[in-house]
N, C-alpha and C. Protein backbone atom coordinates (compact mmCIF):
# COMPACT_ATOMS: atom_id res chain seq x y z
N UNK A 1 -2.64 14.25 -1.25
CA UNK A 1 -2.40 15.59 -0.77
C UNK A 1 -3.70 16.17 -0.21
N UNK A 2 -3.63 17.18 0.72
CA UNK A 2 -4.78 17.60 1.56
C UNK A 2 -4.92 19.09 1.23
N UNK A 3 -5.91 19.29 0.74
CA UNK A 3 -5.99 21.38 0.91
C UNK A 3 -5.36 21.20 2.14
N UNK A 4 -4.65 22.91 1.75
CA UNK A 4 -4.77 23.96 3.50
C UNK A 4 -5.21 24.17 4.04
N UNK A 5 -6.99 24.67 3.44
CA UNK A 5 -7.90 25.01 3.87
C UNK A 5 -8.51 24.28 5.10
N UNK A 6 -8.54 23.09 4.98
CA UNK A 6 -8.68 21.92 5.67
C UNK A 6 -7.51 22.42 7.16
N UNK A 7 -6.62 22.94 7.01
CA UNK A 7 -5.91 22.76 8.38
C UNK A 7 -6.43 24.16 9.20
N UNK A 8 -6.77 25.01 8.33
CA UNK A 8 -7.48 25.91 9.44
C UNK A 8 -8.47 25.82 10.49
N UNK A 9 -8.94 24.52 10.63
CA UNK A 9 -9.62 23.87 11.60
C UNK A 9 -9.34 22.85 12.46
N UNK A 10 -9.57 23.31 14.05
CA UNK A 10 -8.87 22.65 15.07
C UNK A 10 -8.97 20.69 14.75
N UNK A 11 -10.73 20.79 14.62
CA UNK A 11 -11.55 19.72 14.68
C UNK A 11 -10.43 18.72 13.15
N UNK A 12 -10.20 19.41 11.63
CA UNK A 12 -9.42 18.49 10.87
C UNK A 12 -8.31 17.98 11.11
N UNK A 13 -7.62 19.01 11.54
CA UNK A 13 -6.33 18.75 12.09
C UNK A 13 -6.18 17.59 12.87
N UNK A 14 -6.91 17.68 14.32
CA UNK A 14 -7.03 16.46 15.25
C UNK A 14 -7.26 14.97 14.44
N UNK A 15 -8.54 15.25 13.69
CA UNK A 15 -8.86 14.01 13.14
C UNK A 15 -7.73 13.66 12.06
N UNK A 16 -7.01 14.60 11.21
CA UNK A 16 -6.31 13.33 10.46
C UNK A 16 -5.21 13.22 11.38
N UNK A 17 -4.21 14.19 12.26
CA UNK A 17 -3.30 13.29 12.97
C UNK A 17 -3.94 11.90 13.80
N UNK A 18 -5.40 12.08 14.53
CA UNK A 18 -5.60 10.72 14.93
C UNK A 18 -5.11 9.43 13.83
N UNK A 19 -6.07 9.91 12.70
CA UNK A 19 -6.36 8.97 11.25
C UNK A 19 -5.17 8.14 11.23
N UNK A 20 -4.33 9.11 11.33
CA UNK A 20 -2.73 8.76 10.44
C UNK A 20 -2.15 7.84 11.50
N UNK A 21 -2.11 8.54 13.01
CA UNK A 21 -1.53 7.46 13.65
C UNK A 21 -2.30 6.38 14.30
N UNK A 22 -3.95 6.16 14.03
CA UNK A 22 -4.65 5.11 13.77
C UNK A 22 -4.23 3.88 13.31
N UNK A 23 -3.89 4.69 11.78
CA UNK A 23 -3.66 3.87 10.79
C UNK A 23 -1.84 2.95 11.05
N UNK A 24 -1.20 3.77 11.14
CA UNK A 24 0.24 3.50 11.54
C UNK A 24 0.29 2.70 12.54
N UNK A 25 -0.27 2.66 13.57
CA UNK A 25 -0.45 1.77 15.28
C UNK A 25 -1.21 0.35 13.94
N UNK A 26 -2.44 0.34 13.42
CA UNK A 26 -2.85 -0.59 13.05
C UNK A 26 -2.46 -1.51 12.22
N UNK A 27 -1.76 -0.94 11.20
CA UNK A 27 -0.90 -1.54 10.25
C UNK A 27 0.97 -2.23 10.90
N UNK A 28 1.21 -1.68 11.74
CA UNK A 28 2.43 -2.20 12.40
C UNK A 28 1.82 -3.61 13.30
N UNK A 29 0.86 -3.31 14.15
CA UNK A 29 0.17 -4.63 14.39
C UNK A 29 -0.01 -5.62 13.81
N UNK A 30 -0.56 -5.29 12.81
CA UNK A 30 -0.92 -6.66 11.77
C UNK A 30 0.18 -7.17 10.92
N UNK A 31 1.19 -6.34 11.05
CA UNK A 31 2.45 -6.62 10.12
C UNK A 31 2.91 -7.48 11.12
N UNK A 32 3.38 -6.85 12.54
CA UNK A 32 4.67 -7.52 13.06
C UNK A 32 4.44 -8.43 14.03
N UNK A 33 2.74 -8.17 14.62
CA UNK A 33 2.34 -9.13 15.42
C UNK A 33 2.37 -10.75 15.37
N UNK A 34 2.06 -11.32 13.97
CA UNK A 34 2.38 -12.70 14.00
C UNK A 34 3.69 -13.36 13.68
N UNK A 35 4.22 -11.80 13.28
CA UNK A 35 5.98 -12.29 12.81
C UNK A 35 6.49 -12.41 14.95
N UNK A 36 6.14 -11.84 15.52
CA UNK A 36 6.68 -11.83 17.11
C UNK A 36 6.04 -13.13 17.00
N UNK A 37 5.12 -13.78 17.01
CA UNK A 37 4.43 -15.06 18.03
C UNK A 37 5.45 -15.71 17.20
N UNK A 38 5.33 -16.08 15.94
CA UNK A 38 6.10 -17.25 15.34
C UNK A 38 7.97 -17.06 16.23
N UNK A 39 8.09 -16.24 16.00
CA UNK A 39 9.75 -16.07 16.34
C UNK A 39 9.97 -16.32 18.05
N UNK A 40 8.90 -15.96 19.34
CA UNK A 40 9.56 -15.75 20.20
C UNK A 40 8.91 -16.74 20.69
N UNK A 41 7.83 -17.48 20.24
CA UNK A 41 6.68 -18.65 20.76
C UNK A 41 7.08 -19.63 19.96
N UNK A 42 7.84 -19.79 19.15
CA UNK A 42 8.14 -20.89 18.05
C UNK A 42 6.72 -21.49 17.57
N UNK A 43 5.94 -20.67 16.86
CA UNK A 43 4.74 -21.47 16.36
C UNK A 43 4.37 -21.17 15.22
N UNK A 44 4.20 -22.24 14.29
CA UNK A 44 4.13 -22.20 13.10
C UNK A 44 2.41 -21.56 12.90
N UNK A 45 2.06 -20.86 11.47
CA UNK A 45 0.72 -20.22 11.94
C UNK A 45 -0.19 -20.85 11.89
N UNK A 46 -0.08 -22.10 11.95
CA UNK A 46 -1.77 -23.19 11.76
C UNK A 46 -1.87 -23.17 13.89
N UNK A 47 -0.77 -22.94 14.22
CA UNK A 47 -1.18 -23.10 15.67
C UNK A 47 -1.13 -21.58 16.45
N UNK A 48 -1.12 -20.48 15.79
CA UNK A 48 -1.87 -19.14 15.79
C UNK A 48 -3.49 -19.51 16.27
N UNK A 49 -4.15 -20.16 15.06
CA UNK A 49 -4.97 -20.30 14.86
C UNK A 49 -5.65 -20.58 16.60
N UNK A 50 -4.95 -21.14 17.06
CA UNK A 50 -5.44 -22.07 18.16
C UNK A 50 -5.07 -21.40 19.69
N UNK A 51 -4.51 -19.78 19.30
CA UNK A 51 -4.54 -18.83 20.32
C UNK A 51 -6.03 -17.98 20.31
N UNK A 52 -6.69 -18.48 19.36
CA UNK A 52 -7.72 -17.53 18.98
C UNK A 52 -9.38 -18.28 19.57
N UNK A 53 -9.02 -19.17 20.11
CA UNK A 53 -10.10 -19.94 20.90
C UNK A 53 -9.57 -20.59 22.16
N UNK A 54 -8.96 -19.74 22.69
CA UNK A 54 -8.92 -20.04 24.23
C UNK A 54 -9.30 -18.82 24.62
């Protein structure tokens, strides 16, 4: 939970909605991104590995 106090300022406000949808954009990435390669690339994740050095 966040004081109120905290929202009476333009500058907090901005920064935790960035924070939050920072965090939300970053965490959906890392969740669903290798579940897409495996499913639509058919690749098991030892050959992930091997998108990461080309």
């Amino acid at each position: 939970m966040l004081p109120y106090h905290l929202f009476k300022s333009r500058t907090a406000v901005a920064s935790i909605i960035g924070g939050t949808i920072h965090g939300l954009l970053l965490f959906s990435l890392l969740l669903y991104l290798p579940l897409f390669f495996q499913v639509s690339l058919e690749m098991i994740p030892y050959d992930l590995i091997s998108l990461l050095y080309t």
